[in-house]
N, C-alpha and C. Protein backbone atom coordinates (compact mmCIF):
# COMPACT_ATOMS: atom_id res chain seq x y z
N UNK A 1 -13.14 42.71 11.75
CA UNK A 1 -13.53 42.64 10.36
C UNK A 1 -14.16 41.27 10.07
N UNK A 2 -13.45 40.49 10.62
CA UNK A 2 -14.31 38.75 10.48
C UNK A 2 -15.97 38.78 10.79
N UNK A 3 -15.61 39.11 12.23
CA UNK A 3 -16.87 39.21 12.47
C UNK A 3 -18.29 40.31 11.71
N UNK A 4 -17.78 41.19 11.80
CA UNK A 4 -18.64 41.70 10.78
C UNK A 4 -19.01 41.15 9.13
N UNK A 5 -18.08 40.50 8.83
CA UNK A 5 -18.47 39.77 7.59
C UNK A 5 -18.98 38.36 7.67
N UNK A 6 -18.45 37.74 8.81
CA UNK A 6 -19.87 36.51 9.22
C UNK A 6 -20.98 37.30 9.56
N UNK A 7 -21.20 37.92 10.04
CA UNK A 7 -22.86 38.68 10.63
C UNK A 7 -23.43 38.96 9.09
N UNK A 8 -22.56 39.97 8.22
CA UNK A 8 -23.28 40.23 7.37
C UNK A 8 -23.80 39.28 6.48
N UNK A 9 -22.99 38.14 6.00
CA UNK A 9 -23.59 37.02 5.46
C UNK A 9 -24.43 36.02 5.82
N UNK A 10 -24.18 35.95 7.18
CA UNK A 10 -25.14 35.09 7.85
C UNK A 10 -24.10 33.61 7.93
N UNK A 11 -23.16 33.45 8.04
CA UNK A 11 -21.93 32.82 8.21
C UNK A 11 -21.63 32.42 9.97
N UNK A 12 -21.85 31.00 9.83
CA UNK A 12 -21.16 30.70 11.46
C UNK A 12 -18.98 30.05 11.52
N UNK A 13 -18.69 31.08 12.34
CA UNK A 13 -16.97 30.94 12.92
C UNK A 13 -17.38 29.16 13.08
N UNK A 14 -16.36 28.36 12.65
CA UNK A 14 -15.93 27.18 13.39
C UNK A 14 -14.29 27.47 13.50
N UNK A 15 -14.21 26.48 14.26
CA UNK A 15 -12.66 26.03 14.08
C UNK A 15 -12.26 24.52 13.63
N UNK A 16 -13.38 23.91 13.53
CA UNK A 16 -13.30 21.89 13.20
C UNK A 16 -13.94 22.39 11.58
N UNK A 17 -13.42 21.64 10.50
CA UNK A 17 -14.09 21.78 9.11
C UNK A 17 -14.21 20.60 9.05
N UNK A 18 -14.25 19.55 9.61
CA UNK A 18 -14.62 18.54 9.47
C UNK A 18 -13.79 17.32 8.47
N UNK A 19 -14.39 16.31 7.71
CA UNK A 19 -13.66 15.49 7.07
C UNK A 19 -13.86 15.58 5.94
N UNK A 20 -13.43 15.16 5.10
CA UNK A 20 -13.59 15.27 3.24
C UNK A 20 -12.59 13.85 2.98
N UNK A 21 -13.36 12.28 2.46
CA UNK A 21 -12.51 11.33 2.05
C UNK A 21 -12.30 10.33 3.29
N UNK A 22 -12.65 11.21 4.52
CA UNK A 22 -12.38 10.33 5.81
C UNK A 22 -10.92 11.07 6.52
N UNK A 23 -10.29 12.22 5.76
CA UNK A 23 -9.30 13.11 6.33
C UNK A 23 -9.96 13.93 6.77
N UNK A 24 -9.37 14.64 8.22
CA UNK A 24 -9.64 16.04 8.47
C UNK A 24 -9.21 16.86 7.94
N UNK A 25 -10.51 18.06 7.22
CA UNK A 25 -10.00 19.35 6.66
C UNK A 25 -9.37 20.43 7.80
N UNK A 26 -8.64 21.14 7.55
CA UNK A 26 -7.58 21.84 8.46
C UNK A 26 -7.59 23.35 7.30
N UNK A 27 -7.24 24.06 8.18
CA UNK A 27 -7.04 26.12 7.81
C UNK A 27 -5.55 26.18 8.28
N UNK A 28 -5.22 25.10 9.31
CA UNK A 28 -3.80 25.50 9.52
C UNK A 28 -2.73 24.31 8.98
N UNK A 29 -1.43 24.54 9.76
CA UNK A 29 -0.64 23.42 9.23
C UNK A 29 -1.24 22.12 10.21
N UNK A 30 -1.32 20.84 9.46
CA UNK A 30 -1.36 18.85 9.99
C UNK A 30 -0.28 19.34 11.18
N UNK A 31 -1.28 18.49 12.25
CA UNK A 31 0.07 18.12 12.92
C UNK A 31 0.43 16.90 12.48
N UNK A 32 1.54 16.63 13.12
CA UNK A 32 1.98 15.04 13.01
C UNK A 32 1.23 13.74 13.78
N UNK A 33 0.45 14.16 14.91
CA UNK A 33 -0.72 12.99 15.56
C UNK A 33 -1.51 13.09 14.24
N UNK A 34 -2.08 14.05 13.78
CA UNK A 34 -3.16 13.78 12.46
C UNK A 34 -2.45 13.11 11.45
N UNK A 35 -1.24 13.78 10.74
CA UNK A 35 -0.85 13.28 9.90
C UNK A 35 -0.25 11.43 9.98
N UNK A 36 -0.20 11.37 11.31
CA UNK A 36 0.61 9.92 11.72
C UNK A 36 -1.28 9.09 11.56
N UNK A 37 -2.15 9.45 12.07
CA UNK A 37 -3.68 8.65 12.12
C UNK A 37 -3.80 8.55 10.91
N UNK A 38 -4.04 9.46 9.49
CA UNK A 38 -3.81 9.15 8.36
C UNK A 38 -3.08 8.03 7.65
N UNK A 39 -2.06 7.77 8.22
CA UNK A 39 -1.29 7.04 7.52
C UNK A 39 -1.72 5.64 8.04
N UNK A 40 -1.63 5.61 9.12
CA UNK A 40 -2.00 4.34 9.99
C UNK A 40 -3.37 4.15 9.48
N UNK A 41 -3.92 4.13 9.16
CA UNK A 41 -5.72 4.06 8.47
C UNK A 41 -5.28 3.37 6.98
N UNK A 42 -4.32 4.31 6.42
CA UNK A 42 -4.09 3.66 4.91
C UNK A 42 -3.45 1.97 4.83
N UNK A 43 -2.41 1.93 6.07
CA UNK A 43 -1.86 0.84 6.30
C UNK A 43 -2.26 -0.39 6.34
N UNK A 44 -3.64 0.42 7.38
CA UNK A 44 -4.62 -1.11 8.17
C UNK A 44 -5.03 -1.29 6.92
N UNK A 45 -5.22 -0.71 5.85
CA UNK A 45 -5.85 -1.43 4.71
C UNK A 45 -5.15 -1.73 3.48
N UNK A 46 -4.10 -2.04 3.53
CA UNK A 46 -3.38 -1.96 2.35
C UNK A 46 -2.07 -3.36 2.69
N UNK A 47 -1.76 -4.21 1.76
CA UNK A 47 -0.43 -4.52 2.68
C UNK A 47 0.83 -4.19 2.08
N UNK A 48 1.57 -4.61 2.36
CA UNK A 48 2.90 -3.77 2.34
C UNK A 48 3.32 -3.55 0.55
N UNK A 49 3.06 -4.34 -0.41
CA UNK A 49 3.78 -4.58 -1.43
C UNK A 49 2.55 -3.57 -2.20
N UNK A 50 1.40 -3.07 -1.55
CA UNK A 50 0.65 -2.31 -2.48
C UNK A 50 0.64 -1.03 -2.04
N UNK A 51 0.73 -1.06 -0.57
CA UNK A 51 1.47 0.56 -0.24
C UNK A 51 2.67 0.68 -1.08
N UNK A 52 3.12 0.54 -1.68
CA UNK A 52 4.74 0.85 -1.90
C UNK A 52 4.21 2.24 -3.29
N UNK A 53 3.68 1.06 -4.02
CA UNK A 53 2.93 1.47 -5.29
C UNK A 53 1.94 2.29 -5.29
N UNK A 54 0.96 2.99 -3.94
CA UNK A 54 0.56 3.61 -4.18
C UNK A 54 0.93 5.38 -3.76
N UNK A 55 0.26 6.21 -4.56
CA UNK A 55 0.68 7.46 -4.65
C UNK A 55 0.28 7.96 -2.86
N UNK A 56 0.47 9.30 -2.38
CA UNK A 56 -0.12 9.32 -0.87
C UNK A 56 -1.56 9.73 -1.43
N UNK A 57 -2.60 10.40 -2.80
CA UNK A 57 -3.16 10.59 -3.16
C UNK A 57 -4.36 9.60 -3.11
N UNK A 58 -3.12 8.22 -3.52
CA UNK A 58 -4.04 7.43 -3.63
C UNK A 58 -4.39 6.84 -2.35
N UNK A 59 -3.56 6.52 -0.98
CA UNK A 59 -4.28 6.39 0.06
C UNK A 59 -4.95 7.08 0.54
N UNK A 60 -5.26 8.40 0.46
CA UNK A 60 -6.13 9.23 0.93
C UNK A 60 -7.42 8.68 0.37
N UNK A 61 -7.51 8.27 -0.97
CA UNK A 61 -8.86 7.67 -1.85
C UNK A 61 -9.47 6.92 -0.92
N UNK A 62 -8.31 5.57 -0.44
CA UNK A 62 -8.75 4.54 0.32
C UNK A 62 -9.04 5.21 1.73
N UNK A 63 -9.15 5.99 2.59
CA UNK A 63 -9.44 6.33 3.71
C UNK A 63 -11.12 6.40 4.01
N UNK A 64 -11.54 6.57 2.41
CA UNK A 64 -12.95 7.00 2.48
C UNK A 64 -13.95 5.55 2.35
């Protein structure tokens, strides 16, 4: 059924959706290597007393 509804639209299958913000977009569940690179990205840029305060929303902002 997939396939017939990519053909009919003219739709290409991936499995990578790429990034949005500087995160990878995902169809399934984060693993924890992704979810652990995320965090470590927010870190390198933030220092400790302003991570505390920010939302995880808001480091995702800063990733981009």
């Amino acid at each position: 059924v997939r396939e017939e509804i990519s053909n009919e639209l003219g739709f290409k299958r991936t499995k990578d959706l790429g990034k949005y913000l500087g995160v990878p977009l995902h169809y399934q569940r984060v693993s924890k290597a992704t979810r652990r690179n995320i965090i470590m990205k927010a870190n390198q840029r933030l220092s400790s007393r302003k991570r505390r305060n920010l939302s995880m929303m808001g480091r995702v902002t800063l990733l981009n």
